[in-house]
N, C-alpha and C. Protein backbone atom coordinates (compact mmCIF):
# COMPACT_ATOMS: atom_id res chain seq x y z
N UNK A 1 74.02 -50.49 47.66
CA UNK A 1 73.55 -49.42 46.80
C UNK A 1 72.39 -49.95 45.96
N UNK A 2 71.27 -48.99 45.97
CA UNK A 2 69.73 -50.17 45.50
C UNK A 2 70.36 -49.59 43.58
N UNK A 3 70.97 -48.59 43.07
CA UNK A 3 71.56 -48.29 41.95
C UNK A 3 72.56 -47.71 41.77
N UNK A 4 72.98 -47.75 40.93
CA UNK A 4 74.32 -47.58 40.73
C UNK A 4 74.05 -45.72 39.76
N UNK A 5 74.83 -45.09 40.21
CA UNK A 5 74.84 -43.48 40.27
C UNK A 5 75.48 -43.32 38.21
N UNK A 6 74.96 -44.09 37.76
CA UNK A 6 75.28 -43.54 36.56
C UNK A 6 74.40 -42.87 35.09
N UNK A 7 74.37 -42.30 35.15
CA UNK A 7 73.45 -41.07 34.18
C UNK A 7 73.56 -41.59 32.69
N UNK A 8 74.65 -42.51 31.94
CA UNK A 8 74.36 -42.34 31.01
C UNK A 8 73.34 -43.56 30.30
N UNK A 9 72.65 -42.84 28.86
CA UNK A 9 71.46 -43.96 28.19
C UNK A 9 72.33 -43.76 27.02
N UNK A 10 72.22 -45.45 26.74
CA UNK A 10 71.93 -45.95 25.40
C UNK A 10 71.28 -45.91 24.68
N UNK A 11 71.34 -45.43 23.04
CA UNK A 11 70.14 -45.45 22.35
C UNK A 11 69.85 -46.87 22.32
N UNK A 12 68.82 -46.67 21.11
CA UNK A 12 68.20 -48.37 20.53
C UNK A 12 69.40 -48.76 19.47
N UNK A 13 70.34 -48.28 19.26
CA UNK A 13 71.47 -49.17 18.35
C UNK A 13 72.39 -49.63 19.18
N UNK A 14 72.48 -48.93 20.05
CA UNK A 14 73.88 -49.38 21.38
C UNK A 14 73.42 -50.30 22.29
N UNK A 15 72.22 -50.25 22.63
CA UNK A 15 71.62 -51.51 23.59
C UNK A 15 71.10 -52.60 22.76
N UNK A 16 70.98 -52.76 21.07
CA UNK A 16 70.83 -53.78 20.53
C UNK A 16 72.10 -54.45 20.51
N UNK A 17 73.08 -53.91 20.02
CA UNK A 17 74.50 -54.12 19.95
C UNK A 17 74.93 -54.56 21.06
N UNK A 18 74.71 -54.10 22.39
CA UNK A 18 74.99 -54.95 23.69
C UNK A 18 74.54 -56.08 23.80
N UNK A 19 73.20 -56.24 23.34
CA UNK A 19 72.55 -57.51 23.61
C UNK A 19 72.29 -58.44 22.68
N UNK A 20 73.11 -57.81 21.70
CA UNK A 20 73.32 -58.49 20.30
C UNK A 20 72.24 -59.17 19.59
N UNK A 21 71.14 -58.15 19.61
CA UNK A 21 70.27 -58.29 19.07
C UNK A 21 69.86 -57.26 17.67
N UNK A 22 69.52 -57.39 16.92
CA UNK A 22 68.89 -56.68 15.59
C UNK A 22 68.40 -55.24 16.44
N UNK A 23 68.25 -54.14 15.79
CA UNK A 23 67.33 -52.65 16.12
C UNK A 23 66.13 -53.48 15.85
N UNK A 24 65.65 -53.88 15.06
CA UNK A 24 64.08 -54.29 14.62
C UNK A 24 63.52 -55.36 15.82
N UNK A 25 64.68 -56.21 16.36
CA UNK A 25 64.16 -56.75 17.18
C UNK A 25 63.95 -56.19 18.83
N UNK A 26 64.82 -55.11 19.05
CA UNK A 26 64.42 -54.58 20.36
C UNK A 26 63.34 -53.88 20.27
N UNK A 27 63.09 -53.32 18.87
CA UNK A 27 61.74 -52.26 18.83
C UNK A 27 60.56 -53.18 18.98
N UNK A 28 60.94 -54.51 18.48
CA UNK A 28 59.70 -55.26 18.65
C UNK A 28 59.42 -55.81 19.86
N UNK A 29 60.15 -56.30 21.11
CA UNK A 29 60.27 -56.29 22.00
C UNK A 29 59.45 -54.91 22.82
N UNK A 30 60.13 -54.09 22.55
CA UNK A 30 59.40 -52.66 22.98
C UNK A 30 58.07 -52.75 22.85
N UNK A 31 57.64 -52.90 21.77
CA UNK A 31 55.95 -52.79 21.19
C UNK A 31 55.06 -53.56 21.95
N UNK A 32 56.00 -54.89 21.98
CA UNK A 32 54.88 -56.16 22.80
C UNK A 32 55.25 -56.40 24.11
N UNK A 33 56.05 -55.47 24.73
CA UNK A 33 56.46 -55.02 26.18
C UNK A 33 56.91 -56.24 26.85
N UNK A 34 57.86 -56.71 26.35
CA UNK A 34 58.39 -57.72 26.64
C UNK A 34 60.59 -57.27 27.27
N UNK A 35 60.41 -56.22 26.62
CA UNK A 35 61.83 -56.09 26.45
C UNK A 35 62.11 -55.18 27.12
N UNK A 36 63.80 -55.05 27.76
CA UNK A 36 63.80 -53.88 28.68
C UNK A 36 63.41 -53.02 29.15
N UNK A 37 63.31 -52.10 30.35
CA UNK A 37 62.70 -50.66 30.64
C UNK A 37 63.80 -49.79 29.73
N UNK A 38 62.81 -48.76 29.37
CA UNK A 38 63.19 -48.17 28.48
C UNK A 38 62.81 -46.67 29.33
N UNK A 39 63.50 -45.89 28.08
CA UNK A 39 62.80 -44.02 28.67
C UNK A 39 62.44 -43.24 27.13
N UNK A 40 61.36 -42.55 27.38
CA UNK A 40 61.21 -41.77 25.80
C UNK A 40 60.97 -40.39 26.28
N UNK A 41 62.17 -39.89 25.51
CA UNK A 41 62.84 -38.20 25.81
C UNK A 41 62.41 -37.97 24.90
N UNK A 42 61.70 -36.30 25.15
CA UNK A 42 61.72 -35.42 24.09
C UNK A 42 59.72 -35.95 23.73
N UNK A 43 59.23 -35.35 22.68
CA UNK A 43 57.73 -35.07 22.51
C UNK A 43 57.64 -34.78 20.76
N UNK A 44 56.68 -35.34 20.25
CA UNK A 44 56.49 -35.61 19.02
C UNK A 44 57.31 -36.68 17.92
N UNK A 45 57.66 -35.75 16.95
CA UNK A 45 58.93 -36.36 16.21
C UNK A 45 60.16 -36.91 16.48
N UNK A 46 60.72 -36.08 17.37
CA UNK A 46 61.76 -35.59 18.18
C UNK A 46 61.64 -36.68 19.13
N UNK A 47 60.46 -37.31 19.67
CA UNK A 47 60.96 -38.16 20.45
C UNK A 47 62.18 -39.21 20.50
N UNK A 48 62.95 -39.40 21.40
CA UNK A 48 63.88 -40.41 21.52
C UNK A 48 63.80 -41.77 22.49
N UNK A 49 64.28 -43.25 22.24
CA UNK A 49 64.02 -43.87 22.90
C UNK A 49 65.42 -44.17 23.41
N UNK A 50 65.70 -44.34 24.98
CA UNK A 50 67.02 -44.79 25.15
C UNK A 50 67.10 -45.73 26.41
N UNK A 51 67.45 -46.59 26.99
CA UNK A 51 67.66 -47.47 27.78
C UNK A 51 68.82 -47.23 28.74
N UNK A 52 69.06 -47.60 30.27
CA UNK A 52 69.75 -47.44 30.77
C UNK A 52 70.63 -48.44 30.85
N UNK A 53 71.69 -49.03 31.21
CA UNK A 53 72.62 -49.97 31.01
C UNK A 53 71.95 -50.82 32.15
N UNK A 54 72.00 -50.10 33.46
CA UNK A 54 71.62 -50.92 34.65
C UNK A 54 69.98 -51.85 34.14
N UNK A 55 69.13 -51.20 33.55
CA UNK A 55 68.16 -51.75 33.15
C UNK A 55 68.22 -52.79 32.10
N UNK A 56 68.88 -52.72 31.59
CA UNK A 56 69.73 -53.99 30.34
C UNK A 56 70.00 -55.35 30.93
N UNK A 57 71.16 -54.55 31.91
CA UNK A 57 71.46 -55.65 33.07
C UNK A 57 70.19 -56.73 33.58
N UNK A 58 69.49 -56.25 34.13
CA UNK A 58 68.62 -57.01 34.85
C UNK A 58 67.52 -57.25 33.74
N UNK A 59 67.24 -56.86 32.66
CA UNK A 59 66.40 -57.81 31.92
C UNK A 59 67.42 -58.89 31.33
N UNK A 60 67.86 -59.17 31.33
CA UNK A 60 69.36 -59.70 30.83
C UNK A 60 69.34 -61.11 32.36
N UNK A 61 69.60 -60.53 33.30
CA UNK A 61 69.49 -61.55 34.15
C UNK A 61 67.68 -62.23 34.89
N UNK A 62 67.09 -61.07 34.20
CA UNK A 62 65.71 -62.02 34.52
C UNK A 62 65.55 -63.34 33.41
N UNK A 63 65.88 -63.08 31.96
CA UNK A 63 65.70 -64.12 31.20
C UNK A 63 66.80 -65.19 30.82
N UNK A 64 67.56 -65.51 32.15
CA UNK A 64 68.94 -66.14 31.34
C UNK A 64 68.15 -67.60 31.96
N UNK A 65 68.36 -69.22 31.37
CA UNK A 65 68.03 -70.15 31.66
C UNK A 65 68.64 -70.96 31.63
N UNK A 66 68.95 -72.40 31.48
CA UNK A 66 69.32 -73.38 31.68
C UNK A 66 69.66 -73.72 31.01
N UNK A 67 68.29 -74.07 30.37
CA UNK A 67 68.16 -75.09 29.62
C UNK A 67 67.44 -74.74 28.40
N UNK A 68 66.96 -75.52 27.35
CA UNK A 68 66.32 -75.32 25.81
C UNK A 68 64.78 -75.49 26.56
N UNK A 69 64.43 -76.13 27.31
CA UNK A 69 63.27 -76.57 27.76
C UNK A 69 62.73 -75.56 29.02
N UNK A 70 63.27 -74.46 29.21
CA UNK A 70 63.09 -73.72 30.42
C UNK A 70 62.01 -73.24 29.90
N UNK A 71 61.92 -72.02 28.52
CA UNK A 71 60.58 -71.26 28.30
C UNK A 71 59.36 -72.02 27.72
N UNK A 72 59.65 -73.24 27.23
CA UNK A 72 58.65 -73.92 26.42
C UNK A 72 58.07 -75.08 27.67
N UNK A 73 58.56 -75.12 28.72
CA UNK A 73 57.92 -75.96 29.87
C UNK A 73 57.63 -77.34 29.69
N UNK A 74 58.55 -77.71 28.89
CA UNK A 74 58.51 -79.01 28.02
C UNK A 74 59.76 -79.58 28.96
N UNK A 75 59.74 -81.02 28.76
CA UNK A 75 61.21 -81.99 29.71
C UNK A 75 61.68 -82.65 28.13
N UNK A 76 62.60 -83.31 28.19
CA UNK A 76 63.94 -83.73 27.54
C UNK A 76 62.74 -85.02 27.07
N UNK A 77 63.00 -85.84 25.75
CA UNK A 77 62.19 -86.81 25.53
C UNK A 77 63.06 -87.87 26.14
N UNK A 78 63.62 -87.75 26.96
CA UNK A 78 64.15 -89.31 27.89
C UNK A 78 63.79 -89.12 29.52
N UNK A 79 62.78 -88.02 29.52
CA UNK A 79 61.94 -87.99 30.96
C UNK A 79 62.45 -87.48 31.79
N UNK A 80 64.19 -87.06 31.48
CA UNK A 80 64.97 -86.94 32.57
C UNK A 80 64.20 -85.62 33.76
N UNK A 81 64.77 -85.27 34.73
CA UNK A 81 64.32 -84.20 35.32
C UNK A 81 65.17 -83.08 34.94
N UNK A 82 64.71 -81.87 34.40
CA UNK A 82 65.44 -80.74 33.65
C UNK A 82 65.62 -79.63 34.74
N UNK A 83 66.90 -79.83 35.61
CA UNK A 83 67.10 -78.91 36.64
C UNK A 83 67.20 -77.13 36.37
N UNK A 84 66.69 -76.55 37.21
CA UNK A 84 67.09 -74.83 36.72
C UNK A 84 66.90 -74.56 37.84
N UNK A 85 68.35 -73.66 37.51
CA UNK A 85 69.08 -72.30 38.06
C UNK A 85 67.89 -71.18 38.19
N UNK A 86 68.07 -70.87 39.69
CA UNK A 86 67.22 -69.43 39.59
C UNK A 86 67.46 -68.67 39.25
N UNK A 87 67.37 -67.43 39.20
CA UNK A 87 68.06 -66.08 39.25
C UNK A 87 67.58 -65.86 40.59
N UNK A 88 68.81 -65.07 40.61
CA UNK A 88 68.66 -63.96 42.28
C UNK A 88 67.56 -62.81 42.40
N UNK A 89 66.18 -63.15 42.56
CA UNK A 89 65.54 -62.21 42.79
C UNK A 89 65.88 -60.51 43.14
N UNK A 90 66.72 -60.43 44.50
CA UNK A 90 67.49 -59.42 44.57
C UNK A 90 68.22 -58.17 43.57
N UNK A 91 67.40 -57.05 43.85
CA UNK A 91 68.19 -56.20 42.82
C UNK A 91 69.83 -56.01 42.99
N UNK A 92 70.36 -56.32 44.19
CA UNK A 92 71.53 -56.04 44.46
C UNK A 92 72.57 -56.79 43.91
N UNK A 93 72.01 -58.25 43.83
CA UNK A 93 73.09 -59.18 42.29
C UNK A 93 73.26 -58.29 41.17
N UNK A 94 71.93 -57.95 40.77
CA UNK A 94 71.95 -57.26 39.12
C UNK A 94 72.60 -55.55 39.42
N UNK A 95 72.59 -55.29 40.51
CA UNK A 95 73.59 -54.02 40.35
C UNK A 95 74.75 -54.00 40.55
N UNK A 96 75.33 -55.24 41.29
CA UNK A 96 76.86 -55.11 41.63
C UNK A 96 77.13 -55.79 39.62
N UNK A 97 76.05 -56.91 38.93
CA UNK A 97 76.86 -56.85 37.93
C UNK A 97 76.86 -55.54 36.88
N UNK A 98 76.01 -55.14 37.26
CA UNK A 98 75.85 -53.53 36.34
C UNK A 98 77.03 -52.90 36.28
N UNK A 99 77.43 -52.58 37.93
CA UNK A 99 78.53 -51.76 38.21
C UNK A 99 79.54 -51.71 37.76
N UNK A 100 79.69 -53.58 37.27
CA UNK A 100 81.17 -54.26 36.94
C UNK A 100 80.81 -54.15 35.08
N UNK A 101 79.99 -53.42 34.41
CA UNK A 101 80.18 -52.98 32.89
C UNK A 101 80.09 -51.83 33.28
N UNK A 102 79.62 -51.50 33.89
CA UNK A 102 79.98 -49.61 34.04
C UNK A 102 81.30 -49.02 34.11
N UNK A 103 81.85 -49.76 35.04
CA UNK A 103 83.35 -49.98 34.77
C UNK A 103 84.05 -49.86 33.69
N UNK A 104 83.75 -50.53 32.67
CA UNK A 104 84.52 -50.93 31.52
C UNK A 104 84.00 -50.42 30.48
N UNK A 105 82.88 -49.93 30.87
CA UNK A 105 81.99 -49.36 29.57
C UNK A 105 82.53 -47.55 28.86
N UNK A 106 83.12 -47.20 27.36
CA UNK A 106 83.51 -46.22 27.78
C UNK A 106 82.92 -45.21 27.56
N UNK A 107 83.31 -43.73 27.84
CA UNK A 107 82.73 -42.66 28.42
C UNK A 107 82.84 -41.53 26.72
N UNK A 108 81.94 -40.90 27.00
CA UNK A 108 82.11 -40.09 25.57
C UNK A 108 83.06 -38.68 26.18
N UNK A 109 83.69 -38.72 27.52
CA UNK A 109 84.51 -37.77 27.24
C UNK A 109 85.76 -37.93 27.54
């Protein structure tokens, strides 16, 4: 399944709270387009910003690393060689783990 058949979005307090991050910091993320796909419902004031879970997921597994030295491209000061874990390119890792919080995630009815 290239996605998983589920309709509901998170606002920006429920997907900070998932990712246990600050509101101020996902909005900032947002701004400098660094941070999840997002969706903006609605036009003017009224606009809303909300995120899908499955999309959480996989920014979530694009940035997970190793090591302290993974984003700064720096090695250990004893030279060692600083091994890293890929991630699974494949969308189909990041949707079977989607599927498995969709699961558990609960429902507003």
């Amino acid at each position: 399944m290239d996605e998983p058949d589920d309709p509901r979005f998170l606002t920006t307090d429920q997907a900070a709270k998932l990712l246990t991050l600050s509101k101020r910091t996902l909005e900032r993320l947002r701004v400098d387009g660094t941070g999840p796909a997002y969706y903006k419902l609605g036009r003017g004031k009224r606009t809303r910003v909300v995120y899908r879970l499955v999309d959480l997921i996989k920014w979530i597994a694009q940035h997970t690393s190793t090591s302290e030295y993974d984003d700064a491209g720096q090695t250990p000061d004893n030279d060692r060689e600083v091994q890293k874990q890929s991630v699974p390119e494949s969308d189909t890792a990041d949707d079977e783990g989607a599927e498995a919080v969709l699961e558990s995630w609960p429902t507003n009815g």
